[in-house]
PDB file of N, CA and C in Angstrom:
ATOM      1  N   UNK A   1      14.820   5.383  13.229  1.00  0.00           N
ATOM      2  CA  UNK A   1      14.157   4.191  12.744  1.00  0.00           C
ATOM      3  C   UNK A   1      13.776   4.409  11.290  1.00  0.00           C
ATOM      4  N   UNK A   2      13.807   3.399  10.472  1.00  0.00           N
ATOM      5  CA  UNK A   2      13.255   3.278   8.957  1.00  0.00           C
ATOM      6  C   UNK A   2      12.430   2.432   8.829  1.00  0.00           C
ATOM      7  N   UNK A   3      11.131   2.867   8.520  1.00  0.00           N
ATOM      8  CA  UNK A   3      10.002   1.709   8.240  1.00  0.00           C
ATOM      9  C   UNK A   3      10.404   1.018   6.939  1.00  0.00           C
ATOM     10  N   UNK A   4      10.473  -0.375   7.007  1.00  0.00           N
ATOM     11  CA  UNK A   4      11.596  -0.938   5.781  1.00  0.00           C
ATOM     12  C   UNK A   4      10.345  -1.549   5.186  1.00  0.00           C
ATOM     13  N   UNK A   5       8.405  -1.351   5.326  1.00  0.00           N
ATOM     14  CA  UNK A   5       8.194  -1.853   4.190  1.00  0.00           C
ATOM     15  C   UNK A   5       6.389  -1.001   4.039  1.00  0.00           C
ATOM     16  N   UNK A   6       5.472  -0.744   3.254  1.00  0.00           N
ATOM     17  CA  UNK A   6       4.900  -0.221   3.531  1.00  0.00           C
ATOM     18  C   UNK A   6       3.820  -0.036   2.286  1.00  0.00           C
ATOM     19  N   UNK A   7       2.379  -0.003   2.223  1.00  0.00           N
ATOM     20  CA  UNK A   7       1.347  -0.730   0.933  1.00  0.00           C
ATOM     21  C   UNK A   7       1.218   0.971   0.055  1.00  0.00           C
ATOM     22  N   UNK A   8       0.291   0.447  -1.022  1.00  0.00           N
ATOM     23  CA  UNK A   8       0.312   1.431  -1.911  1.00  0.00           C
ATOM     24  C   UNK A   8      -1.402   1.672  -2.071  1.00  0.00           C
ATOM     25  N   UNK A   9      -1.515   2.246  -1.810  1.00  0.00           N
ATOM     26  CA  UNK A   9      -2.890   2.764  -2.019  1.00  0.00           C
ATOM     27  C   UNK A   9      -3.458   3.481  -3.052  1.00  0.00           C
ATOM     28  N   UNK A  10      -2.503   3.266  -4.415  1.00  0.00           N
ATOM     29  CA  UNK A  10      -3.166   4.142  -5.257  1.00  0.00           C
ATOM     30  C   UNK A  10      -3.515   3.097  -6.045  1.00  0.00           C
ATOM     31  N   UNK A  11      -3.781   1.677  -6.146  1.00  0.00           N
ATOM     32  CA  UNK A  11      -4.726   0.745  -7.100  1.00  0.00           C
ATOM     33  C   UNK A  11      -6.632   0.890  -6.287  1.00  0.00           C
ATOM     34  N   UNK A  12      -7.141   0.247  -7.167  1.00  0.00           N
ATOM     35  CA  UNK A  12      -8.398   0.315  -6.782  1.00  0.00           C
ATOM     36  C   UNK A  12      -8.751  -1.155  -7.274  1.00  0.00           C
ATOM     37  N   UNK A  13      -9.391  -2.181  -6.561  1.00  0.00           N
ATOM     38  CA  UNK A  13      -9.575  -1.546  -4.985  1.00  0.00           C
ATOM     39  C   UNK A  13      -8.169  -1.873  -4.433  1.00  0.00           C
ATOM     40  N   UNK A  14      -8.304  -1.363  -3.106  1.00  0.00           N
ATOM     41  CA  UNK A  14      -7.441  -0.992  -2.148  1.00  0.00           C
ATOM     42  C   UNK A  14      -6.685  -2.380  -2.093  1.00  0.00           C
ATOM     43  N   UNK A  15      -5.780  -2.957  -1.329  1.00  0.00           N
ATOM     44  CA  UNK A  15      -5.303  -4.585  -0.663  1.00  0.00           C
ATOM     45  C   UNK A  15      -4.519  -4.320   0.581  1.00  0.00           C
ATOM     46  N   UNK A  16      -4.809  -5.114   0.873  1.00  0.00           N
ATOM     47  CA  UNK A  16      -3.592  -4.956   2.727  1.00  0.00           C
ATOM     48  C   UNK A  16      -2.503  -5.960   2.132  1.00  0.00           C
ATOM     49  N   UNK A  17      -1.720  -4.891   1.382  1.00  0.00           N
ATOM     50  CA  UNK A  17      -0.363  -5.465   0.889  1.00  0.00           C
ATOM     51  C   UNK A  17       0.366  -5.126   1.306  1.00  0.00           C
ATOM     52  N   UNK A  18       1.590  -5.209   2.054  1.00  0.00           N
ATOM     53  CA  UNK A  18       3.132  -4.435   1.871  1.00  0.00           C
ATOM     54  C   UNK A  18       3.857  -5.187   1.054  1.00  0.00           C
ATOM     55  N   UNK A  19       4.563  -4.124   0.718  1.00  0.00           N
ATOM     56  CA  UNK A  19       5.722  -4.018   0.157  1.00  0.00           C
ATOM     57  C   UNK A  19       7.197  -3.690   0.540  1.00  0.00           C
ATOM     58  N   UNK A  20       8.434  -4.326   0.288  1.00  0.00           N
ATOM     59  CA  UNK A  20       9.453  -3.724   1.395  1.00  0.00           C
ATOM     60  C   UNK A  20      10.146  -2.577   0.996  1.00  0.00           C
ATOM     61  N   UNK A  21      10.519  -1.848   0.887  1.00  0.00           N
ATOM     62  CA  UNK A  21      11.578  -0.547  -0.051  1.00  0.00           C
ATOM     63  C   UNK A  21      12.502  -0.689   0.996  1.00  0.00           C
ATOM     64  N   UNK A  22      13.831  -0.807  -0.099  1.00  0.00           N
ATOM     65  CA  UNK A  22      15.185  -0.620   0.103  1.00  0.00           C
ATOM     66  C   UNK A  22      15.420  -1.959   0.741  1.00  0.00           C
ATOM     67  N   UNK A  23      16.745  -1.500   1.598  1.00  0.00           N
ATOM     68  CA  UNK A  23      16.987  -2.659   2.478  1.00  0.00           C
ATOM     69  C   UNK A  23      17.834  -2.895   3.864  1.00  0.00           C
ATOM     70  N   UNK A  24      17.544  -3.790   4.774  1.00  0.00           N
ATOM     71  CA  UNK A  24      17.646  -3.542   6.004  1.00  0.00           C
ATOM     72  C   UNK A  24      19.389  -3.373   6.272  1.00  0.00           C
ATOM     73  N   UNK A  25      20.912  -3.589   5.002  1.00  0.00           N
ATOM     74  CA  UNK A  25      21.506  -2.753   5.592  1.00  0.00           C
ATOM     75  C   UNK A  25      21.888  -1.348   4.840  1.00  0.00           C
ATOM     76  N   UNK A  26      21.189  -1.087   4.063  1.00  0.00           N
ATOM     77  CA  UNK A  26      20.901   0.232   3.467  1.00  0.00           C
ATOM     78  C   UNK A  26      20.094   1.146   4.591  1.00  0.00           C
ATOM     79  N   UNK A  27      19.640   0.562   5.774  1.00  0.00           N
ATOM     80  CA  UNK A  27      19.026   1.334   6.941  1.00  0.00           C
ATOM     81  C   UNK A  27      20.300   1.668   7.475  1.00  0.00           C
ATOM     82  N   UNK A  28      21.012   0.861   7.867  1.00  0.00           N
ATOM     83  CA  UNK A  28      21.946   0.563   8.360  1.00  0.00           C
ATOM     84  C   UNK A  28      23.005   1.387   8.319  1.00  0.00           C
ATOM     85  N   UNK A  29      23.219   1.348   6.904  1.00  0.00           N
ATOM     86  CA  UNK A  29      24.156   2.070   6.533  1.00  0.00           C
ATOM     87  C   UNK A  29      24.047   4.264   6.726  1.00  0.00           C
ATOM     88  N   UNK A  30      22.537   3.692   6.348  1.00  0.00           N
ATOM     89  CA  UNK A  30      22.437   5.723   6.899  1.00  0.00           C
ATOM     90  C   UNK A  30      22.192   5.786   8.398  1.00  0.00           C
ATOM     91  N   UNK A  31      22.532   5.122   9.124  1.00  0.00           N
ATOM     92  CA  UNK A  31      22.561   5.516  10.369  1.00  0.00           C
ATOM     93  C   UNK A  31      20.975   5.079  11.392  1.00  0.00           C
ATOM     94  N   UNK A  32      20.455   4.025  10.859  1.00  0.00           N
ATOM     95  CA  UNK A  32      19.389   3.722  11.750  1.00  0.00           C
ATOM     96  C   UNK A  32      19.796   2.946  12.522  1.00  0.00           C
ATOM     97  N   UNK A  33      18.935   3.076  13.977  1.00  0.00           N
ATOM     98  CA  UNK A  33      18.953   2.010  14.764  1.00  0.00           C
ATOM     99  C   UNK A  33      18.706   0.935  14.951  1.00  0.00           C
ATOM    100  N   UNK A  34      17.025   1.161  14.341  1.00  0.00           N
ATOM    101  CA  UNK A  34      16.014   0.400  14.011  1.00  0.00           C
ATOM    102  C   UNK A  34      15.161   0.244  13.349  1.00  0.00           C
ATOM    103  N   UNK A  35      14.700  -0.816  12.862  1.00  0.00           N
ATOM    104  CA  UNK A  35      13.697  -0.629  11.658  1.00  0.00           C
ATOM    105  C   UNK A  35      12.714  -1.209  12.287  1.00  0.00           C
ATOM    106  N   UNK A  36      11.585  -0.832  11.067  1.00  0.00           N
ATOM    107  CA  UNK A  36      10.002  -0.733  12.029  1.00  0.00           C
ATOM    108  C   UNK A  36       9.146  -1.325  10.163  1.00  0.00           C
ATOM    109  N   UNK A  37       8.028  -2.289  10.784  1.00  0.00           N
ATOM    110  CA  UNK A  37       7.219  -3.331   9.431  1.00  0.00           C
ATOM    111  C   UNK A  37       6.565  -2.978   9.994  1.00  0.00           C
ATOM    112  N   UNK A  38       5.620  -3.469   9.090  1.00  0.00           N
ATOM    113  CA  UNK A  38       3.896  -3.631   9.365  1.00  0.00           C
ATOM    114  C   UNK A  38       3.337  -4.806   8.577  1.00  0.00           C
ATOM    115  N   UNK A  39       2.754  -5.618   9.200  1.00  0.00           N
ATOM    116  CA  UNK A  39       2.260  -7.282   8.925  1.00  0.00           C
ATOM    117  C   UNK A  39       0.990  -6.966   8.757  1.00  0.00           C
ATOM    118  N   UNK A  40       0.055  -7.249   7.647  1.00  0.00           N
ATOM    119  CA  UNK A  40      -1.493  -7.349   7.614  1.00  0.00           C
ATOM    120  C   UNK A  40      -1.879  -8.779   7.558  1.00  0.00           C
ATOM    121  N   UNK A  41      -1.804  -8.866   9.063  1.00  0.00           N
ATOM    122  CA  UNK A  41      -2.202 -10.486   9.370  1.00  0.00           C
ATOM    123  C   UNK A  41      -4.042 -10.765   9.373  1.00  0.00           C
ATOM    124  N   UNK A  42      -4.171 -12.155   8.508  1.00  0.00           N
ATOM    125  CA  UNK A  42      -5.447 -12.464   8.093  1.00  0.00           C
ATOM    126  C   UNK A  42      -5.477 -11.898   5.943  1.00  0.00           C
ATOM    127  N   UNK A  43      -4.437 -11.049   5.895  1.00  0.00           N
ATOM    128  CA  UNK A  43      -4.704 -10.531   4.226  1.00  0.00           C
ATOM    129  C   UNK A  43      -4.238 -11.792   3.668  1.00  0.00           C
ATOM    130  N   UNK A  44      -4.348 -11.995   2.318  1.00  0.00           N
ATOM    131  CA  UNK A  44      -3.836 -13.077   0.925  1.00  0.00           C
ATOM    132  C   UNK A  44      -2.450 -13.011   1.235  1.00  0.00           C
ATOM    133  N   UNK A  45      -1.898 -12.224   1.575  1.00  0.00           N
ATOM    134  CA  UNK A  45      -0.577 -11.779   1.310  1.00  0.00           C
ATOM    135  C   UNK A  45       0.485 -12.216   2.879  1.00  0.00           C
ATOM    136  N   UNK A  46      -0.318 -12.438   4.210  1.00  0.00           N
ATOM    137  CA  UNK A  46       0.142 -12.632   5.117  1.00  0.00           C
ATOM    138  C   UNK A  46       1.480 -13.379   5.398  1.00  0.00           C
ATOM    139  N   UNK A  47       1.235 -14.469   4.902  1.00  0.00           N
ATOM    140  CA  UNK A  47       2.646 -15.505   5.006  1.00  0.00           C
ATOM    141  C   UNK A  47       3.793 -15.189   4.127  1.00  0.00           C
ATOM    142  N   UNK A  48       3.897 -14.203   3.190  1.00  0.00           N
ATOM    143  CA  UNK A  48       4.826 -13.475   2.294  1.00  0.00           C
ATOM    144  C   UNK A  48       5.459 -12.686   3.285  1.00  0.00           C
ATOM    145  N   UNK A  49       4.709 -12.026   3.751  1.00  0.00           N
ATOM    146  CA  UNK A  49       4.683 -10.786   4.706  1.00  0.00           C
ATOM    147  C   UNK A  49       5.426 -11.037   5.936  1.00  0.00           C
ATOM    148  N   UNK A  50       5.196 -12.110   6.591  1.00  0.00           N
ATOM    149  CA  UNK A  50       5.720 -12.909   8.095  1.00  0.00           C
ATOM    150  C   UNK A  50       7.107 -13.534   7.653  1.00  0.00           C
ATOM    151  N   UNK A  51       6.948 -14.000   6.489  1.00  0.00           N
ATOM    152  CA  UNK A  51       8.548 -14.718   5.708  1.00  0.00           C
ATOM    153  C   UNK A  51       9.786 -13.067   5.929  1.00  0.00           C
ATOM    154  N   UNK A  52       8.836 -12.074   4.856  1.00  0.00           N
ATOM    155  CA  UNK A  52      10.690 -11.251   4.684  1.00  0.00           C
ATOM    156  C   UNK A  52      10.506 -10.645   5.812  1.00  0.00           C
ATOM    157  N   UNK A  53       9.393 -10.265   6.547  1.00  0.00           N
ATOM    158  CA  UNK A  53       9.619  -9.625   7.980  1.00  0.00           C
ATOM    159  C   UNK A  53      10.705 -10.056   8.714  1.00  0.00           C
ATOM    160  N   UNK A  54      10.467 -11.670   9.383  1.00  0.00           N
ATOM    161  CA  UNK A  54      11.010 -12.470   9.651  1.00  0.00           C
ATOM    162  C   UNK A  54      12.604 -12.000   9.517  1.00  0.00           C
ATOM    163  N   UNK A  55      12.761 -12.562   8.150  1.00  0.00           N
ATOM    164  CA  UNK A  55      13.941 -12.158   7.669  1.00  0.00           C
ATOM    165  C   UNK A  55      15.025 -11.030   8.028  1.00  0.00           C
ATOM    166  N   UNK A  56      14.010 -10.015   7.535  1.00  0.00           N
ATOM    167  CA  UNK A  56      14.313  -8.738   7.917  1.00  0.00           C
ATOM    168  C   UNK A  56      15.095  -8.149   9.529  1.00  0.00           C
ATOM    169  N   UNK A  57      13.958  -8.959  10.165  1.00  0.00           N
ATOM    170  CA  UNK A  57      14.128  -8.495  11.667  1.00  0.00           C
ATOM    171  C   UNK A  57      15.434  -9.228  12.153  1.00  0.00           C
ATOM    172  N   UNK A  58      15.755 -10.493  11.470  1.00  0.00           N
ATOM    173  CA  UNK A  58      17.351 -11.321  11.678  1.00  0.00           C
ATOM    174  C   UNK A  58      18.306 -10.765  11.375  1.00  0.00           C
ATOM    175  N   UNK A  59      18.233 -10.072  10.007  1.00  0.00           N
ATOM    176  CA  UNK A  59      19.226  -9.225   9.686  1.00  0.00           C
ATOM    177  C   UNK A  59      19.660  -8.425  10.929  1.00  0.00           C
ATOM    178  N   UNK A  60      18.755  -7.559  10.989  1.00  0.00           N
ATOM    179  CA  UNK A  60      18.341  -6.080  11.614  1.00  0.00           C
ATOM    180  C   UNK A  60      18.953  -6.606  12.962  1.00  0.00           C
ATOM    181  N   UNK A  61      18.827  -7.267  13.707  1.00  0.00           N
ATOM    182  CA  UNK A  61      19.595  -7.814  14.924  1.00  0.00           C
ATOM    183  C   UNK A  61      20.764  -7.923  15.106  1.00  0.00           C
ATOM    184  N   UNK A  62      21.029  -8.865  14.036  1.00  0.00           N
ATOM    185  CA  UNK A  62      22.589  -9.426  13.608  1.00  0.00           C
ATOM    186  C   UNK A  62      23.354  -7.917  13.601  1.00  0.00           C
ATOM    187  N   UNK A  63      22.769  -6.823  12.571  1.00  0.00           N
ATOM    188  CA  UNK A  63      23.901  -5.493  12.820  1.00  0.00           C
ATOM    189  C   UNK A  63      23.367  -4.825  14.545  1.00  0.00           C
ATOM    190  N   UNK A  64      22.605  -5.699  15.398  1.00  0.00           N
ATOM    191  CA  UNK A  64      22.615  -4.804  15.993  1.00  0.00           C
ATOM    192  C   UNK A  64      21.355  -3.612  16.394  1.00  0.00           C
ATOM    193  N   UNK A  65      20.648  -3.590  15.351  1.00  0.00           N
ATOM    194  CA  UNK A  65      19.360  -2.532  15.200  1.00  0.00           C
ATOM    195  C   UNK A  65      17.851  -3.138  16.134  1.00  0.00           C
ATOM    196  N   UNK A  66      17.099  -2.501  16.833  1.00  0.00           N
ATOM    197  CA  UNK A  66      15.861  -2.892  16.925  1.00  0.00           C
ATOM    198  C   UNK A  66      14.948  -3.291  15.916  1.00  0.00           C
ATOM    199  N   UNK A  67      13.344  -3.743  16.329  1.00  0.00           N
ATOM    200  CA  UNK A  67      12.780  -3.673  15.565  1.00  0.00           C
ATOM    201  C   UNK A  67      11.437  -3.633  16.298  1.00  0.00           C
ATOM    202  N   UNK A  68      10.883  -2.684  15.206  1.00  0.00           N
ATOM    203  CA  UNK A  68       9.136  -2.300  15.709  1.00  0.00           C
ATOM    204  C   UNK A  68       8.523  -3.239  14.809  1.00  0.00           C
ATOM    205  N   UNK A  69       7.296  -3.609  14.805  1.00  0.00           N
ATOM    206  CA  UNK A  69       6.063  -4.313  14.053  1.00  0.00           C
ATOM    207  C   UNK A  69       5.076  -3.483  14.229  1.00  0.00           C
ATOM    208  N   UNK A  70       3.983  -3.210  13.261  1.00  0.00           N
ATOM    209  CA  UNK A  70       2.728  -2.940  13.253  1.00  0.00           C
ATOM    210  C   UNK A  70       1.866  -3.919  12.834  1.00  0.00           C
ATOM    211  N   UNK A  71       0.980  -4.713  14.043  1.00  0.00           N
ATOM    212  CA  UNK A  71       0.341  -6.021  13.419  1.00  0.00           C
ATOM    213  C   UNK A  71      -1.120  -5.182  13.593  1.00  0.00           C
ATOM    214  N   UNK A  72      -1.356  -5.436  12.195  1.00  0.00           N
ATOM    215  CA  UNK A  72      -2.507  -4.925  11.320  1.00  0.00           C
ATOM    216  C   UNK A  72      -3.751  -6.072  11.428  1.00  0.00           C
ATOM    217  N   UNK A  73      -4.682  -6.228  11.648  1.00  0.00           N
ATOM    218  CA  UNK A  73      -5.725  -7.514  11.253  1.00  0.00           C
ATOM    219  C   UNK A  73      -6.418  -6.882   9.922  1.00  0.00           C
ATOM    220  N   UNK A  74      -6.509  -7.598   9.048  1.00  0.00           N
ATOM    221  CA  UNK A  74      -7.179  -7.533   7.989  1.00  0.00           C
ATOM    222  C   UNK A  74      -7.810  -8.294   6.908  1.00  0.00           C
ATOM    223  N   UNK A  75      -8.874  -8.536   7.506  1.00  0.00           N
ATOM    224  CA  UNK A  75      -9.675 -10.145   6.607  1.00  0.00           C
ATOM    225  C   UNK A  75     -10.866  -9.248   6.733  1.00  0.00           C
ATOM    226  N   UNK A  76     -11.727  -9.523   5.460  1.00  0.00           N
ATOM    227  CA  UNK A  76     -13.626  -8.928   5.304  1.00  0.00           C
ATOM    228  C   UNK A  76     -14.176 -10.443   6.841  1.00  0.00           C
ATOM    229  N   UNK A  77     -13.299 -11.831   6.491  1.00  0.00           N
ATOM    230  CA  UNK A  77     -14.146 -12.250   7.593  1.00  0.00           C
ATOM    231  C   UNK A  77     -14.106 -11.934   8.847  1.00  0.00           C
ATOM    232  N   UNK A  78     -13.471 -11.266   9.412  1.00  0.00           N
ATOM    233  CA  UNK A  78     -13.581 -11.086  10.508  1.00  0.00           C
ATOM    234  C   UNK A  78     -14.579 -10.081  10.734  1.00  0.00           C
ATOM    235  N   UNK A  79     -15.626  -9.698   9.781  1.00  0.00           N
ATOM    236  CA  UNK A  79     -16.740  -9.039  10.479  1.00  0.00           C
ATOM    237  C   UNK A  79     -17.597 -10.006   9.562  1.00  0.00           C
ATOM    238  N   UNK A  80     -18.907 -10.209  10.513  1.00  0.00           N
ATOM    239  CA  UNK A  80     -19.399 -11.043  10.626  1.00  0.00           C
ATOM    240  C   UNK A  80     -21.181 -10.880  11.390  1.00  0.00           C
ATOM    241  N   UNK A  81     -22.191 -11.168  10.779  1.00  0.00           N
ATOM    242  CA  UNK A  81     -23.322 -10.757  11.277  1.00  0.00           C
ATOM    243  C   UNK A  81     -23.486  -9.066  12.374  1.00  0.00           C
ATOM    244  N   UNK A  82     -22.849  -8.142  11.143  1.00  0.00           N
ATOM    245  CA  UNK A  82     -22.631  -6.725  11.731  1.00  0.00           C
ATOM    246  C   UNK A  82     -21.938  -6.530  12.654  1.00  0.00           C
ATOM    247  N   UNK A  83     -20.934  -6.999  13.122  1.00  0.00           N
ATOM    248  CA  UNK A  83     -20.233  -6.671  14.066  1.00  0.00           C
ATOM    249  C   UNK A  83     -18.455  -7.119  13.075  1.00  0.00           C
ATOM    250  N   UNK A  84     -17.916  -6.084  13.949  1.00  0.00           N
ATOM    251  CA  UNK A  84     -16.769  -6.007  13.369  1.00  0.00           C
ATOM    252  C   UNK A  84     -15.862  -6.510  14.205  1.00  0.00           C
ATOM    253  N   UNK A  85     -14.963  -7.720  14.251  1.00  0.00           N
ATOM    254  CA  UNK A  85     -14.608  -8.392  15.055  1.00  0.00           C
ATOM    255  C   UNK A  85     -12.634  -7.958  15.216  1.00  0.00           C
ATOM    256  N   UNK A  86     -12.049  -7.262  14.545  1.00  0.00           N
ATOM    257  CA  UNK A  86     -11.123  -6.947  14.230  1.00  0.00           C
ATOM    258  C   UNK A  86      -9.878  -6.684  15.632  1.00  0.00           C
ATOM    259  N   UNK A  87     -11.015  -5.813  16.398  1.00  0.00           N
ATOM    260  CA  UNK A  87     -10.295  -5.726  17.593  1.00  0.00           C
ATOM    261  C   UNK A  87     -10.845  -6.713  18.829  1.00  0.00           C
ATOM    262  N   UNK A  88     -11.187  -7.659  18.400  1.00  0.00           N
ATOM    263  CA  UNK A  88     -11.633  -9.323  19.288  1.00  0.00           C
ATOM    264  C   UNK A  88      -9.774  -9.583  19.904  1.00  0.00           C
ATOM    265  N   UNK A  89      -9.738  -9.834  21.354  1.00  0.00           N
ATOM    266  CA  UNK A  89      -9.118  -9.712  22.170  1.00  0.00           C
ATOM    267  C   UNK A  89      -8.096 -11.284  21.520  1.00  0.00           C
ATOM    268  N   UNK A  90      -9.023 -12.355  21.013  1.00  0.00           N
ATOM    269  CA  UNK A  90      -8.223 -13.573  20.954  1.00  0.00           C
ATOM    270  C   UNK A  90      -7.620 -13.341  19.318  1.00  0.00           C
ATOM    271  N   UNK A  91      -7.961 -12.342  18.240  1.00  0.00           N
ATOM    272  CA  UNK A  91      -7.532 -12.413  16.886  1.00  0.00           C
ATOM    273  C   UNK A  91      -6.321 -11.265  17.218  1.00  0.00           C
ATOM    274  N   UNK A  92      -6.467 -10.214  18.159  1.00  0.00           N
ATOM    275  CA  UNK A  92      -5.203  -9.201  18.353  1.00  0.00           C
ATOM    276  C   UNK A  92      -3.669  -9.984  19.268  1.00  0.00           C
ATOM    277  N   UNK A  93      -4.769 -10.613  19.778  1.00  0.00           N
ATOM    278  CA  UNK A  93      -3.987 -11.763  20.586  1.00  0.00           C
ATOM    279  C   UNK A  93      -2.717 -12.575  19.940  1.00  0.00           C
ATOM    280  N   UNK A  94      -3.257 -13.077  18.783  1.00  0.00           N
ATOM    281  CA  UNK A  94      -2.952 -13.964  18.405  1.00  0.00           C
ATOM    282  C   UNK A  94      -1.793 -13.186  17.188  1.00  0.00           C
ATOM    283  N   UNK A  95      -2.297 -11.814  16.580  1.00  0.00           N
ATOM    284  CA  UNK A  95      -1.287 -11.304  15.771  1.00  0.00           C
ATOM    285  C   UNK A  95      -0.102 -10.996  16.840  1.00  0.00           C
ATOM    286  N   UNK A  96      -0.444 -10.529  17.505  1.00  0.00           N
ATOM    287  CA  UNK A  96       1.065  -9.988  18.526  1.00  0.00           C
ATOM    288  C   UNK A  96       1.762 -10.932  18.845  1.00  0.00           C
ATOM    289  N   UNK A  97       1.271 -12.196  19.226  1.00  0.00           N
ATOM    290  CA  UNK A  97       2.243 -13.569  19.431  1.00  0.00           C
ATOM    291  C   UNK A  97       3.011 -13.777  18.112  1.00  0.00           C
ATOM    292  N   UNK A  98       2.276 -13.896  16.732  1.00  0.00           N
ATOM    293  CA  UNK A  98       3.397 -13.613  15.646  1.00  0.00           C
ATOM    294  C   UNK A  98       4.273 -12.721  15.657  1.00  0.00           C
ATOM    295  N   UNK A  99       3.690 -11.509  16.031  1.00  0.00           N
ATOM    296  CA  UNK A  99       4.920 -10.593  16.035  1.00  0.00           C
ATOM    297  C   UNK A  99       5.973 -11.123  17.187  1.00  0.00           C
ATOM    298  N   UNK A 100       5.612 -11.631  17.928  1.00  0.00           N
ATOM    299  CA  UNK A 100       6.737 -11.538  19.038  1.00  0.00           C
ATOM    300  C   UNK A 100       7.743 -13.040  18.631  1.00  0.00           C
ATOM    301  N   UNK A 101       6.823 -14.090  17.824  1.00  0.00           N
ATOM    302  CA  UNK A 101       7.381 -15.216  17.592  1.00  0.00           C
ATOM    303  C   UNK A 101       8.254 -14.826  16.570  1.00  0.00           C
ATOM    304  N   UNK A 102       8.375 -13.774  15.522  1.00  0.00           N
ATOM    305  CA  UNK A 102       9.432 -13.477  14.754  1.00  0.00           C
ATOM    306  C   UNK A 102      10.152 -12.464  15.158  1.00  0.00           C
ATOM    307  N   UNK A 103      10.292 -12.167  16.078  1.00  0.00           N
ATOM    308  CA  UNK A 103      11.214 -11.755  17.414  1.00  0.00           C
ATOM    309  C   UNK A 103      11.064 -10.051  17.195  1.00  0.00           C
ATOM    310  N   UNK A 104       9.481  -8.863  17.129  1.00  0.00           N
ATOM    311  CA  UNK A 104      10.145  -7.616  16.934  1.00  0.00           C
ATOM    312  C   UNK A 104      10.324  -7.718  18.331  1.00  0.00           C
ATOM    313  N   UNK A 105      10.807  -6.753  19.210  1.00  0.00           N
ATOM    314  CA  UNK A 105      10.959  -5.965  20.187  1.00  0.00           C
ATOM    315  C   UNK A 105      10.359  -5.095  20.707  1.00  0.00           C
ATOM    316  N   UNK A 106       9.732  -4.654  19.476  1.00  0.00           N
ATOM    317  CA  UNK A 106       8.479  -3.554  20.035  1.00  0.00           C
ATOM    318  C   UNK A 106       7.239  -3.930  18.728  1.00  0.00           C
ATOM    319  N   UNK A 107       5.760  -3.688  19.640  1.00  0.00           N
ATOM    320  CA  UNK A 107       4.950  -3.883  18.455  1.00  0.00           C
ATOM    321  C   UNK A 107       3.756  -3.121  19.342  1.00  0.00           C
ATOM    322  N   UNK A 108       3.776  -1.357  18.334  1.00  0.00           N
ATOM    323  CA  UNK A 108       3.265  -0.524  18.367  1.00  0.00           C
ATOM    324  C   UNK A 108       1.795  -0.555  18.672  1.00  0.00           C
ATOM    325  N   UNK A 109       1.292   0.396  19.458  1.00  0.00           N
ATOM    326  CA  UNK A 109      -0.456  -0.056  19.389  1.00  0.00           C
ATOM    327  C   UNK A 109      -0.986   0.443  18.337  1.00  0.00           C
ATOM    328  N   UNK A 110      -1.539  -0.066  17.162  1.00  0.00           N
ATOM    329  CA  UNK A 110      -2.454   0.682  16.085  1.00  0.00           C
ATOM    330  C   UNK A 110      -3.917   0.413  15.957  1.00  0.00           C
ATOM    331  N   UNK A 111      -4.529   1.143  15.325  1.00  0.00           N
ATOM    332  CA  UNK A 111      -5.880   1.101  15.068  1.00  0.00           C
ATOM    333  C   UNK A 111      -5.954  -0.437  14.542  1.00  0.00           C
ATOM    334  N   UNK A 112      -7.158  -1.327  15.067  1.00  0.00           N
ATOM    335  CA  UNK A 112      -7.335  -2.167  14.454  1.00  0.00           C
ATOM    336  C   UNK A 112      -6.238  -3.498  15.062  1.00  0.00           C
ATOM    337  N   UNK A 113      -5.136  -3.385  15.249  1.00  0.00           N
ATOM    338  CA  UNK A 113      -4.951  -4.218  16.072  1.00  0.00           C
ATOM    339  C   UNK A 113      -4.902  -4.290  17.528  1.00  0.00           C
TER     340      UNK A 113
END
């Protein structure tokens, strides 16, 4: 598998950005099966993010390859009168149905989602 996109953490402050590197048949071509994103659903950047995913994961089919998702939640609102709502059953809920509505196949358990 090739994680085909992935944020940069060396600006300050931080952002729940990705970015994609390379490309899904440049995976392809070195011999992956499958490629694997990560969506920071709720960030500025979300619907950028769900677009080349999207994309991505059509390609990635079309040759044939799987695909993993990592659906990330990441908004300051979702915490809210001290409580941190991030892993709230209906907002994790609701990222994994994106993931599954842009068809990955697998969508990993991570922190936070």
């Amino acid at each position: 598998m090739v994680k085909y996109n992935h944020d940069e953490l060396l600006t300050y402050p931080n952002a729940a950005s990705q970015a994609p590197f390379g490309t899904v048949r440049k995976a392809w071509n070195l011999g992956a099966c499958a490629i694997g994103a990560t969506i920071c659903f709720g960030s500025p950047n979300a619907t950028r993010e769900i677009v080349y995913v999207a994309e991505a994961f059509e390609q990635a089919h079309g040759l044939g390859m799987a695909t993993f998702l990592w659906c990330y939640l990441r908004n300051d609102a979702f915490k809210k009168d001290g409580k941190d709502h991030h892993l709230s059953a209906d907002l994790t809920g609701q990222a994994n149905h994106l993931g599954v509505t842009i068809k990955a196949d697998r969508w990993p358990t991570a922190p936070g989602s």
